[in-house]
PDB file of N, CA and C in Angstrom:
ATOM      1  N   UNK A   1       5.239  28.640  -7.316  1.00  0.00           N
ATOM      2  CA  UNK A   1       6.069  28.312  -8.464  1.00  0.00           C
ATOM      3  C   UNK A   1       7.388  27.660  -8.066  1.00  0.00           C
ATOM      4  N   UNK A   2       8.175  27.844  -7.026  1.00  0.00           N
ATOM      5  CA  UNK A   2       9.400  27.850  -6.495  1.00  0.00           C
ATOM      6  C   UNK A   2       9.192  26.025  -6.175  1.00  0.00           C
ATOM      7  N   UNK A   3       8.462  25.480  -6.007  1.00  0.00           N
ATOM      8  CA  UNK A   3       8.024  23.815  -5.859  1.00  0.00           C
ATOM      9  C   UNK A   3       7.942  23.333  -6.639  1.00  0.00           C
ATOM     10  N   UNK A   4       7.377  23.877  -7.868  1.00  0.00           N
ATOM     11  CA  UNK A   4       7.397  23.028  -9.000  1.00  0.00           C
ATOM     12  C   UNK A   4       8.946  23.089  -9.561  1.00  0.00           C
ATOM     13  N   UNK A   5       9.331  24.713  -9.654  1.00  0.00           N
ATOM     14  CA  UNK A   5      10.787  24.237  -9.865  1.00  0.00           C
ATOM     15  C   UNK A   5      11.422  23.450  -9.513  1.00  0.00           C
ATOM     16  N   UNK A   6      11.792  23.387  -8.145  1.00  0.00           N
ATOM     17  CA  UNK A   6      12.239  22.064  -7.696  1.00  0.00           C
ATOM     18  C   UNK A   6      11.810  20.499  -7.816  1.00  0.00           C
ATOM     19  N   UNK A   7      10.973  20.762  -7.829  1.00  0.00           N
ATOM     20  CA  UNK A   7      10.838  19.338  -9.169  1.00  0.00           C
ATOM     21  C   UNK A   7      10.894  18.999 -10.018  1.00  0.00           C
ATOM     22  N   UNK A   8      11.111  20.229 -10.898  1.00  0.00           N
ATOM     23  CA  UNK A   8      11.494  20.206 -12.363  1.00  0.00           C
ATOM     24  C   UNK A   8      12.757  19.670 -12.282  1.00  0.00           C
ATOM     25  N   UNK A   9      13.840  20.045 -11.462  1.00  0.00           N
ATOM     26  CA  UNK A   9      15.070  20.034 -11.298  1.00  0.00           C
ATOM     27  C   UNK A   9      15.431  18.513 -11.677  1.00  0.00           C
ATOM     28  N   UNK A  10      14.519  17.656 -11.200  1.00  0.00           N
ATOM     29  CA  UNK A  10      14.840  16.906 -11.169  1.00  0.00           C
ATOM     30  C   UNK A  10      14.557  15.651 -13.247  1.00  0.00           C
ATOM     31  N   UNK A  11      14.017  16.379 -13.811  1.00  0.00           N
ATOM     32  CA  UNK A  11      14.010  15.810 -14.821  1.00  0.00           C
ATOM     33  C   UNK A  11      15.034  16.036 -16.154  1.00  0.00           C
ATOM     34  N   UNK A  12      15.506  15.054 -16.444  1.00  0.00           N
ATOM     35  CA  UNK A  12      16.720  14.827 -17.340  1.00  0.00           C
ATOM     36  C   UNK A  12      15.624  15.026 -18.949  1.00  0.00           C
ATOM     37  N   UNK A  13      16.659  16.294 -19.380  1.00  0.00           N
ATOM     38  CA  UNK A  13      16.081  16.398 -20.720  1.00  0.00           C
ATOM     39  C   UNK A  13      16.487  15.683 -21.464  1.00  0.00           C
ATOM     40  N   UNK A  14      16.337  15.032 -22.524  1.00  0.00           N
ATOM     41  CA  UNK A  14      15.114  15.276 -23.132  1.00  0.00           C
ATOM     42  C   UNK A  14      13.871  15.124 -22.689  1.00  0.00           C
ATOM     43  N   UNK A  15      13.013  15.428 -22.508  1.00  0.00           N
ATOM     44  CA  UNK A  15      11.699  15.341 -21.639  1.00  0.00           C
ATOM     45  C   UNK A  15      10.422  16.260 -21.879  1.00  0.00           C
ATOM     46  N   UNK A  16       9.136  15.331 -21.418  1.00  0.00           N
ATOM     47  CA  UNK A  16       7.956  16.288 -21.723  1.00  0.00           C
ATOM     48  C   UNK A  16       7.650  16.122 -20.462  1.00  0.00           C
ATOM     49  N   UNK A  17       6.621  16.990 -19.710  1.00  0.00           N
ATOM     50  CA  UNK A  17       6.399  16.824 -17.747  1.00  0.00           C
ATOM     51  C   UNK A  17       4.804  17.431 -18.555  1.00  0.00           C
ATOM     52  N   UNK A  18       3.750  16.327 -18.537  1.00  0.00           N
ATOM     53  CA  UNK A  18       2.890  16.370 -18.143  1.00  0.00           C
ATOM     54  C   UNK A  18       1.924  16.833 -16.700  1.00  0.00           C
ATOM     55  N   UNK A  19       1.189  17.700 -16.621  1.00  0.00           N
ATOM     56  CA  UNK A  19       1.034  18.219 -15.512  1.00  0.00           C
ATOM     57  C   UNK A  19      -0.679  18.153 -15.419  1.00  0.00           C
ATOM     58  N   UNK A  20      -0.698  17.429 -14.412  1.00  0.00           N
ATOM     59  CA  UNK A  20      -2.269  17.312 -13.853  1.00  0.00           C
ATOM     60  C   UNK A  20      -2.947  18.414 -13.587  1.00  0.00           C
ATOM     61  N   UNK A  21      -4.485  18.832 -13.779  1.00  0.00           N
ATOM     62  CA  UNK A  21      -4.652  19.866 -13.292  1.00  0.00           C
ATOM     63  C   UNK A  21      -4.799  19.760 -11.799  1.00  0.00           C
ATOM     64  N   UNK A  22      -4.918  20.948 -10.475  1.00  0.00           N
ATOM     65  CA  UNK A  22      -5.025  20.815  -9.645  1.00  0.00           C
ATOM     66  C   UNK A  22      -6.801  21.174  -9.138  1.00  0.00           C
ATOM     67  N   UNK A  23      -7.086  20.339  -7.999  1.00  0.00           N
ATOM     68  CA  UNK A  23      -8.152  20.441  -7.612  1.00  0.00           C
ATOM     69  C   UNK A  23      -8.595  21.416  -6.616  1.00  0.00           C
ATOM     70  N   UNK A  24      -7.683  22.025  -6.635  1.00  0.00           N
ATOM     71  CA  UNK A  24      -8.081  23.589  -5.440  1.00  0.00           C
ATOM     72  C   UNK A  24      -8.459  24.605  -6.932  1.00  0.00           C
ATOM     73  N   UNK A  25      -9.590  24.888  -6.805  1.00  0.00           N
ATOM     74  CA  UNK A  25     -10.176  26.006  -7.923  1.00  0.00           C
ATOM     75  C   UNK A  25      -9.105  26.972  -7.450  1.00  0.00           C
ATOM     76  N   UNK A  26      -8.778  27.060  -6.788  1.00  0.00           N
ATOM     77  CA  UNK A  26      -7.710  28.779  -6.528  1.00  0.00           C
ATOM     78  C   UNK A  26      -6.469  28.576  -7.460  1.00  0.00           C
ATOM     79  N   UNK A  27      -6.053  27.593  -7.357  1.00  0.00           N
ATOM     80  CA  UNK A  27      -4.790  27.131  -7.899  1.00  0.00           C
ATOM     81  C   UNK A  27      -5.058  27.182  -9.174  1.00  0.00           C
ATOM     82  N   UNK A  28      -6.174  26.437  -9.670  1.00  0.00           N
ATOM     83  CA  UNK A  28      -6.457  26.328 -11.108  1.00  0.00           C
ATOM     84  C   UNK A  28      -6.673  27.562 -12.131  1.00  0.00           C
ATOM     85  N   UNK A  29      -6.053  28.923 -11.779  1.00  0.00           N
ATOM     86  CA  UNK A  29      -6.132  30.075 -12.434  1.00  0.00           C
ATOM     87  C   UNK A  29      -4.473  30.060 -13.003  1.00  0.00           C
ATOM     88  N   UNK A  30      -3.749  29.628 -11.559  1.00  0.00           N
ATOM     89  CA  UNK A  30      -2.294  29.696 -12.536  1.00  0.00           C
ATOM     90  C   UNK A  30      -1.541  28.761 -12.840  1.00  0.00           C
ATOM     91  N   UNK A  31      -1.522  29.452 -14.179  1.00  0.00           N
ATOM     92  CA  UNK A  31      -0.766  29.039 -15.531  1.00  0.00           C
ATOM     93  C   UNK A  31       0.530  27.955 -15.182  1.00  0.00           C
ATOM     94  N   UNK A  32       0.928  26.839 -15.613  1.00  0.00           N
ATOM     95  CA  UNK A  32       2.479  26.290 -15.275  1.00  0.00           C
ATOM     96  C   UNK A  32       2.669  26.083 -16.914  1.00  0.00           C
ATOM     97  N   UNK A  33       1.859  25.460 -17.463  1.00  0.00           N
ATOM     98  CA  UNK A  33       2.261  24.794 -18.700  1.00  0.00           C
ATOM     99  C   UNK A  33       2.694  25.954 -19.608  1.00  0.00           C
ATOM    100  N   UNK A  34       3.849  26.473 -19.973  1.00  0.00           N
ATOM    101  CA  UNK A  34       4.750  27.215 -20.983  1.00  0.00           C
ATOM    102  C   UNK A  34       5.502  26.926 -21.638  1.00  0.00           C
ATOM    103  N   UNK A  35       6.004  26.998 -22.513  1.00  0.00           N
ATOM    104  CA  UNK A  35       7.290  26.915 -23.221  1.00  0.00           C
ATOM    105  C   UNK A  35       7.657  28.183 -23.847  1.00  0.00           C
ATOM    106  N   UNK A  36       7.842  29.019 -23.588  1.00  0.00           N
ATOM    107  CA  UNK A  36       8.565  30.791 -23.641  1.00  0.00           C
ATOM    108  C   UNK A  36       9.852  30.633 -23.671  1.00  0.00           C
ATOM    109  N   UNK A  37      10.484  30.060 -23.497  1.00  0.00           N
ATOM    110  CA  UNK A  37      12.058  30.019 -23.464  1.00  0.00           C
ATOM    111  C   UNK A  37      12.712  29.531 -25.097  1.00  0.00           C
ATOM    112  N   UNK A  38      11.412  29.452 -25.699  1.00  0.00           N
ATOM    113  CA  UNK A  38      11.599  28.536 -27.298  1.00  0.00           C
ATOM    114  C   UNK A  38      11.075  29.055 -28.427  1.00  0.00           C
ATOM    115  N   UNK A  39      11.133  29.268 -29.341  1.00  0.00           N
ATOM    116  CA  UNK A  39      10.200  29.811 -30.503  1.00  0.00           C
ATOM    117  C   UNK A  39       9.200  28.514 -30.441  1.00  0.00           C
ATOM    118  N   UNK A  40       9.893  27.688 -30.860  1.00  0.00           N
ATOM    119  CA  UNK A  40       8.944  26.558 -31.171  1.00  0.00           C
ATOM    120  C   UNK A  40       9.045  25.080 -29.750  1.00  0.00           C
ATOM    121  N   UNK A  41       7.369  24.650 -29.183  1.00  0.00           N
ATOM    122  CA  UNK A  41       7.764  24.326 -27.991  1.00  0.00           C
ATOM    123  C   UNK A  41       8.813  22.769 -28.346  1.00  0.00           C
ATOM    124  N   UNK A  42       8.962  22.018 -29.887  1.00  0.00           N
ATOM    125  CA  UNK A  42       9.765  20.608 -29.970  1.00  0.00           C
ATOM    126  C   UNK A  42      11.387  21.236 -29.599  1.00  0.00           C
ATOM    127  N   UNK A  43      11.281  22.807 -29.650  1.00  0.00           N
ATOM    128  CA  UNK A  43      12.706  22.929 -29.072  1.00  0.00           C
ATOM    129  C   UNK A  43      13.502  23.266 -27.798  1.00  0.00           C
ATOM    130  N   UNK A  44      12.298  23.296 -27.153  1.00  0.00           N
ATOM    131  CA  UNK A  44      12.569  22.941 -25.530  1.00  0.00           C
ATOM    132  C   UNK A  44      13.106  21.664 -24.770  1.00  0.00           C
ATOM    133  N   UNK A  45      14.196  21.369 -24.018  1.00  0.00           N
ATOM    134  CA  UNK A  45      14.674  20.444 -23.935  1.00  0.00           C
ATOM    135  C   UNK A  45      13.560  19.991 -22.913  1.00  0.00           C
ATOM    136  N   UNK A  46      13.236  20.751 -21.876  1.00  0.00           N
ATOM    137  CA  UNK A  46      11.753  20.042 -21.234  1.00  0.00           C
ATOM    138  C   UNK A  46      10.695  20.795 -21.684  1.00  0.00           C
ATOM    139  N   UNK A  47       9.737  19.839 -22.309  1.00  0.00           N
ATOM    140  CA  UNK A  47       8.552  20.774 -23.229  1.00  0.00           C
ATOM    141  C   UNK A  47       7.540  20.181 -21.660  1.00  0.00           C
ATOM    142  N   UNK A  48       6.814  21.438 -21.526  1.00  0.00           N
ATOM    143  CA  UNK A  48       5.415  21.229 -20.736  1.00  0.00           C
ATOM    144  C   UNK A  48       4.174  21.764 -21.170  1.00  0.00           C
ATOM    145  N   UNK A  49       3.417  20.083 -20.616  1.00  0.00           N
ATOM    146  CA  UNK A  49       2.512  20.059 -21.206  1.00  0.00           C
ATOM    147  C   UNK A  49       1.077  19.403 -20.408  1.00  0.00           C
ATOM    148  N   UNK A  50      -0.274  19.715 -20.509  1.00  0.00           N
ATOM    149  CA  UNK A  50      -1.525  19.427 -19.724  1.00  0.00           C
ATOM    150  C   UNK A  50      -1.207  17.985 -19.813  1.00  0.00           C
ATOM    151  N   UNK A  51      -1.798  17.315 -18.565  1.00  0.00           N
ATOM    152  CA  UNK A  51      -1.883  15.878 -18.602  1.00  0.00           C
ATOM    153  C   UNK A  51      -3.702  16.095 -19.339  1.00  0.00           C
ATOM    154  N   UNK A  52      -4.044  15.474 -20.367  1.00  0.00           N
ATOM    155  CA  UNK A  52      -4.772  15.098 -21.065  1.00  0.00           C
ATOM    156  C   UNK A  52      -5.736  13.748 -20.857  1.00  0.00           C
ATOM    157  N   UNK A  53      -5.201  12.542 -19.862  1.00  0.00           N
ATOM    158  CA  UNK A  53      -5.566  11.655 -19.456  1.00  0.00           C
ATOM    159  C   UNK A  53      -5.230  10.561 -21.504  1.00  0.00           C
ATOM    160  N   UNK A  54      -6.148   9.850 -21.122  1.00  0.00           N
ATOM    161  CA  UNK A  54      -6.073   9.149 -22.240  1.00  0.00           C
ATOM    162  C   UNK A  54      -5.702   9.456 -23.875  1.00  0.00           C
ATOM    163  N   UNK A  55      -6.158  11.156 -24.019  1.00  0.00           N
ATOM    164  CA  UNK A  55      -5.723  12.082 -25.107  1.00  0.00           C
ATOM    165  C   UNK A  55      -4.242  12.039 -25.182  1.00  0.00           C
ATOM    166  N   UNK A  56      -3.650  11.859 -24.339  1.00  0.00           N
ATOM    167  CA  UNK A  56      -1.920  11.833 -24.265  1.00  0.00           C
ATOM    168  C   UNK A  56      -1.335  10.874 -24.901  1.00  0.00           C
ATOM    169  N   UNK A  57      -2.317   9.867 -25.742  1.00  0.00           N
ATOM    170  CA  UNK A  57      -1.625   9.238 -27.131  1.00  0.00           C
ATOM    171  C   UNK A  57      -1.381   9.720 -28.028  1.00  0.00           C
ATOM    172  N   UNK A  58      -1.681  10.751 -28.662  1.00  0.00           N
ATOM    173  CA  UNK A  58      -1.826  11.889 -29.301  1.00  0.00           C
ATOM    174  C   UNK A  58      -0.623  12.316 -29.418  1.00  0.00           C
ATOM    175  N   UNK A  59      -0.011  13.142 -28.654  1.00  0.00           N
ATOM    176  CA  UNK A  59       1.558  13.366 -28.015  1.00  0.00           C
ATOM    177  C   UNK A  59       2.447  12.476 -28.623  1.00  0.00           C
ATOM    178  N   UNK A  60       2.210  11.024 -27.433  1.00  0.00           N
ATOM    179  CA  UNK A  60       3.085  10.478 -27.264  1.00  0.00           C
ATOM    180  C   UNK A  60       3.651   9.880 -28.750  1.00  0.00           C
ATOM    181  N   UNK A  61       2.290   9.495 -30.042  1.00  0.00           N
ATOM    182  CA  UNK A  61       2.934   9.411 -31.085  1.00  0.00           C
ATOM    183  C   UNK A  61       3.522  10.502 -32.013  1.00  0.00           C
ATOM    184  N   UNK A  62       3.235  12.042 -31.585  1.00  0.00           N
ATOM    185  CA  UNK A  62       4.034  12.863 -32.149  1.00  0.00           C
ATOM    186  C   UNK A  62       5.365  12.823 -31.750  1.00  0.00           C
ATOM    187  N   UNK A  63       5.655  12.754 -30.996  1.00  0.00           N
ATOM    188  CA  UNK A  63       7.062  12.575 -30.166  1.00  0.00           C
ATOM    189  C   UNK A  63       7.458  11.446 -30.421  1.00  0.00           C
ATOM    190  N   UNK A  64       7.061  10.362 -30.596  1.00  0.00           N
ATOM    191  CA  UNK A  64       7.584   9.157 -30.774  1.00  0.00           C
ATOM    192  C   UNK A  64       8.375   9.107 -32.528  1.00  0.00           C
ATOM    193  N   UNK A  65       7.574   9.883 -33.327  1.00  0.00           N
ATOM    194  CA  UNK A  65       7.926   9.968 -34.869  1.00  0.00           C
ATOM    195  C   UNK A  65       9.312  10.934 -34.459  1.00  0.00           C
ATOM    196  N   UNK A  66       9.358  12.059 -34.242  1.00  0.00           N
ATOM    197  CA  UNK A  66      10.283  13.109 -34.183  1.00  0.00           C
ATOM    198  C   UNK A  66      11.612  13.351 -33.210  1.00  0.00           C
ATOM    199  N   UNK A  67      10.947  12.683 -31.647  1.00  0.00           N
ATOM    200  CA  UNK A  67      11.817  13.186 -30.791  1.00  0.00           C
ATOM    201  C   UNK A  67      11.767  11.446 -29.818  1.00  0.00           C
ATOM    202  N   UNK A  68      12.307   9.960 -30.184  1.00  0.00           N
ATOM    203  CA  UNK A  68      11.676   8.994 -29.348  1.00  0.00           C
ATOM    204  C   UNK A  68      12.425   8.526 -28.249  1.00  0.00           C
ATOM    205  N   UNK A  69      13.455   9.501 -27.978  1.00  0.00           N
ATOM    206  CA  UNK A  69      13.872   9.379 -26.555  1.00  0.00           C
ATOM    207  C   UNK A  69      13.248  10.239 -25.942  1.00  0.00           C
ATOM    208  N   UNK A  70      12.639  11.079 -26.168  1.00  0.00           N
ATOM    209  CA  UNK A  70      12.219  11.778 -24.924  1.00  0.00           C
ATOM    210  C   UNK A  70      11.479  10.720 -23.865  1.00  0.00           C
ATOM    211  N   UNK A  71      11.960  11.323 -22.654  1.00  0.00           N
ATOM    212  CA  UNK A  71      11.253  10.697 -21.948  1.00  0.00           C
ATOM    213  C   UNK A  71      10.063  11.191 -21.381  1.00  0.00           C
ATOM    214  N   UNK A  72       8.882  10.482 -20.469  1.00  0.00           N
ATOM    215  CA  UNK A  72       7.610  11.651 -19.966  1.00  0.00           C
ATOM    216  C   UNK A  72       7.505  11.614 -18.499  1.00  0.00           C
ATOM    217  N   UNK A  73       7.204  12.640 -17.941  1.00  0.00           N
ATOM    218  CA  UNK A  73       7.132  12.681 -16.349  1.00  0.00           C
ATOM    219  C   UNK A  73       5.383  12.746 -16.280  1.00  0.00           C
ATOM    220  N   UNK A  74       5.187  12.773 -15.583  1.00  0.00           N
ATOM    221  CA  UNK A  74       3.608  13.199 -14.854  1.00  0.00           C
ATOM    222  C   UNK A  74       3.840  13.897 -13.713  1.00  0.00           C
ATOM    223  N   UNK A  75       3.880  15.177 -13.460  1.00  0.00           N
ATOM    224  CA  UNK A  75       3.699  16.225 -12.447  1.00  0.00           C
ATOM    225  C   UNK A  75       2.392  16.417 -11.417  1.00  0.00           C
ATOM    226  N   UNK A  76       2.027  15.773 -10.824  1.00  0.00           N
ATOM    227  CA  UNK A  76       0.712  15.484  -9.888  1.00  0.00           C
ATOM    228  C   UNK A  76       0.653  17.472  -8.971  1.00  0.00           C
ATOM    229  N   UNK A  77       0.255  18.151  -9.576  1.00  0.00           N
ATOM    230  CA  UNK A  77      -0.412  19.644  -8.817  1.00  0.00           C
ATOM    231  C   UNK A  77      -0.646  18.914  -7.393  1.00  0.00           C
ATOM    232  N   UNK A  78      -1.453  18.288  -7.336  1.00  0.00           N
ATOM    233  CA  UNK A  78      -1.915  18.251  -5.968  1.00  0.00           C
ATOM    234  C   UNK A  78      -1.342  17.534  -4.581  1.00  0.00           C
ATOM    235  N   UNK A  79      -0.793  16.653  -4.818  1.00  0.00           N
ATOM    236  CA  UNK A  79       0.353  16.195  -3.736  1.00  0.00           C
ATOM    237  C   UNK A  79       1.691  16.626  -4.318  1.00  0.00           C
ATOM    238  N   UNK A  80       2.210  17.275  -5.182  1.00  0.00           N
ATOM    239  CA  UNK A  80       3.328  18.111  -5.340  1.00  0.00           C
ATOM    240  C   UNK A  80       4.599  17.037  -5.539  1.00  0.00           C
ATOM    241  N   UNK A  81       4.111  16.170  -6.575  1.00  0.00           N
ATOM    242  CA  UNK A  81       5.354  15.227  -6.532  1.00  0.00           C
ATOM    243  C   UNK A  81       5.395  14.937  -8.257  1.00  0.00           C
ATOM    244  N   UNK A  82       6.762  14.181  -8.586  1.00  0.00           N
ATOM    245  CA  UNK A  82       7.085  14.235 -10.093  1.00  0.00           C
ATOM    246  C   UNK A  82       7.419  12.608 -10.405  1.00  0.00           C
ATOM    247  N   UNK A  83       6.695  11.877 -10.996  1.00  0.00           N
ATOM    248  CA  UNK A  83       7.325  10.583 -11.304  1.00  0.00           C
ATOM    249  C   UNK A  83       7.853  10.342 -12.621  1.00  0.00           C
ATOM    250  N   UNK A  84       8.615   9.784 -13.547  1.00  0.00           N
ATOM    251  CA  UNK A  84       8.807   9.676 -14.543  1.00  0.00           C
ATOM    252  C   UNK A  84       7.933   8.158 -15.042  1.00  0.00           C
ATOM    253  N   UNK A  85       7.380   8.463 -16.168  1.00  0.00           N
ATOM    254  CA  UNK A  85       6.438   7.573 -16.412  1.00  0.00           C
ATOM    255  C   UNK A  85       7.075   6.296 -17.974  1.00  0.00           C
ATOM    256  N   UNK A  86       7.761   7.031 -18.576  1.00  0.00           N
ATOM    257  CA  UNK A  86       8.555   6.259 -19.749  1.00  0.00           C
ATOM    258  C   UNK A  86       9.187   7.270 -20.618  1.00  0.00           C
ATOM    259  N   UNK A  87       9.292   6.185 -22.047  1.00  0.00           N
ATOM    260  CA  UNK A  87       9.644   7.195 -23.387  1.00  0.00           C
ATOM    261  C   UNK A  87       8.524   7.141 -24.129  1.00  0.00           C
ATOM    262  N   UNK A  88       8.734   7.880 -24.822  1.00  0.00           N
ATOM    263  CA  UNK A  88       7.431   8.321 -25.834  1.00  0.00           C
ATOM    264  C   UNK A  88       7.558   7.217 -26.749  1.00  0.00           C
ATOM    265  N   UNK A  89       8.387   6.294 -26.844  1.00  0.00           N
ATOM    266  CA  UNK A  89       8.656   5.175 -28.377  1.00  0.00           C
ATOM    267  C   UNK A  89       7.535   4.149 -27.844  1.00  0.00           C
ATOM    268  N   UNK A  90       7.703   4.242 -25.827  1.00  0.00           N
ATOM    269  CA  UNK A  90       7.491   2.477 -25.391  1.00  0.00           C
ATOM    270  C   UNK A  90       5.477   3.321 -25.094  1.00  0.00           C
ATOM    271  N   UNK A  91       5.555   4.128 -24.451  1.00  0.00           N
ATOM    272  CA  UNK A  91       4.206   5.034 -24.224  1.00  0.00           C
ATOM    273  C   UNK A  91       3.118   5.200 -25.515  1.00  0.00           C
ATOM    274  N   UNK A  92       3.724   5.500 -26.661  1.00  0.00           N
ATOM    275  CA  UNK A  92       3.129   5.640 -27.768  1.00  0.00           C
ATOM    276  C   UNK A  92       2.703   4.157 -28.665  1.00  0.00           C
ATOM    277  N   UNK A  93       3.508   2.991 -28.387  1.00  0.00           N
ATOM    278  CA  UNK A  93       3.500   1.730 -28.738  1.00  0.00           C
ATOM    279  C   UNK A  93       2.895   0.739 -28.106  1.00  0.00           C
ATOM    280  N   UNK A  94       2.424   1.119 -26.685  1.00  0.00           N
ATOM    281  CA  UNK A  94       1.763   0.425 -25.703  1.00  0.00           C
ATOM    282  C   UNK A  94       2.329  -0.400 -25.089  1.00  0.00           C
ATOM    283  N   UNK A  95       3.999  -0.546 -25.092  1.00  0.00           N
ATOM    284  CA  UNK A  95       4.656  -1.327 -24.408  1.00  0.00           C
ATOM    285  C   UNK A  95       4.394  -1.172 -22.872  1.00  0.00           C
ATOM    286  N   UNK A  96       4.431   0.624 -22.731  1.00  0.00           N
ATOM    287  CA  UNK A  96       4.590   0.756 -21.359  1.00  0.00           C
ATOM    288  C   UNK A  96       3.350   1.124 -21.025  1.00  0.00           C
ATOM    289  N   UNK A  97       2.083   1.222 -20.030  1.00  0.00           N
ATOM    290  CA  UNK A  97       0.519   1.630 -19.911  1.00  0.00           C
ATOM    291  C   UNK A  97       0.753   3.000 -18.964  1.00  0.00           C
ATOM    292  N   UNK A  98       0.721   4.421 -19.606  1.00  0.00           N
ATOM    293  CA  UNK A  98       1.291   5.840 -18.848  1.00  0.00           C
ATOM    294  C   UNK A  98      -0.125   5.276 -17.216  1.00  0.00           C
TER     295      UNK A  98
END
């Protein structure tokens, strides 16, 4: 857990951190994606959430109506690294290809 934090660290809220699943079956029992710190997860300044693959249009136009600065990361489990991928306005509009 203490790795992903530190990569969390690094994302400027407003933000959603999409998270890949990982390919070690061992790993794939625990849980990252939460939002507990919120009643409701649009009030998390970083909401996390499954990378979905192509389903993540879905999202990106909910967020794009409500919240369209957020920006989105992609959290890669398996090489342990965090890129920021866009905003949900340019992601959801097809400006930008996640």
């Amino acid at each position: 857990r203490l790795a992903i934090d530190r990569l969390l660290d690094q994302v400027t809220a407003p933000a959603i951190v999409l998270f890949t699943a990982p390919s070690d079956r061992e790993s794939l029992h625990l849980e990252v994606v939460y939002n507990d710190d919120v009643a409701w997860p649009d009030d998390a300044p970083v909401i996390r959430a499954h990378d979905r693959g192509a389903q993540n249009i879905e999202l990106y136009r909910y967020y794009a109506r409500i919240a369209p600065e957020r920006s989105v990361w992609r959290l890669d489990r398996d090489r342990m690294t965090i890129q920021k991928i866009g905003k949900v306005r340019e992601l959801a509009s097809g400006v930008i290809a996640p």
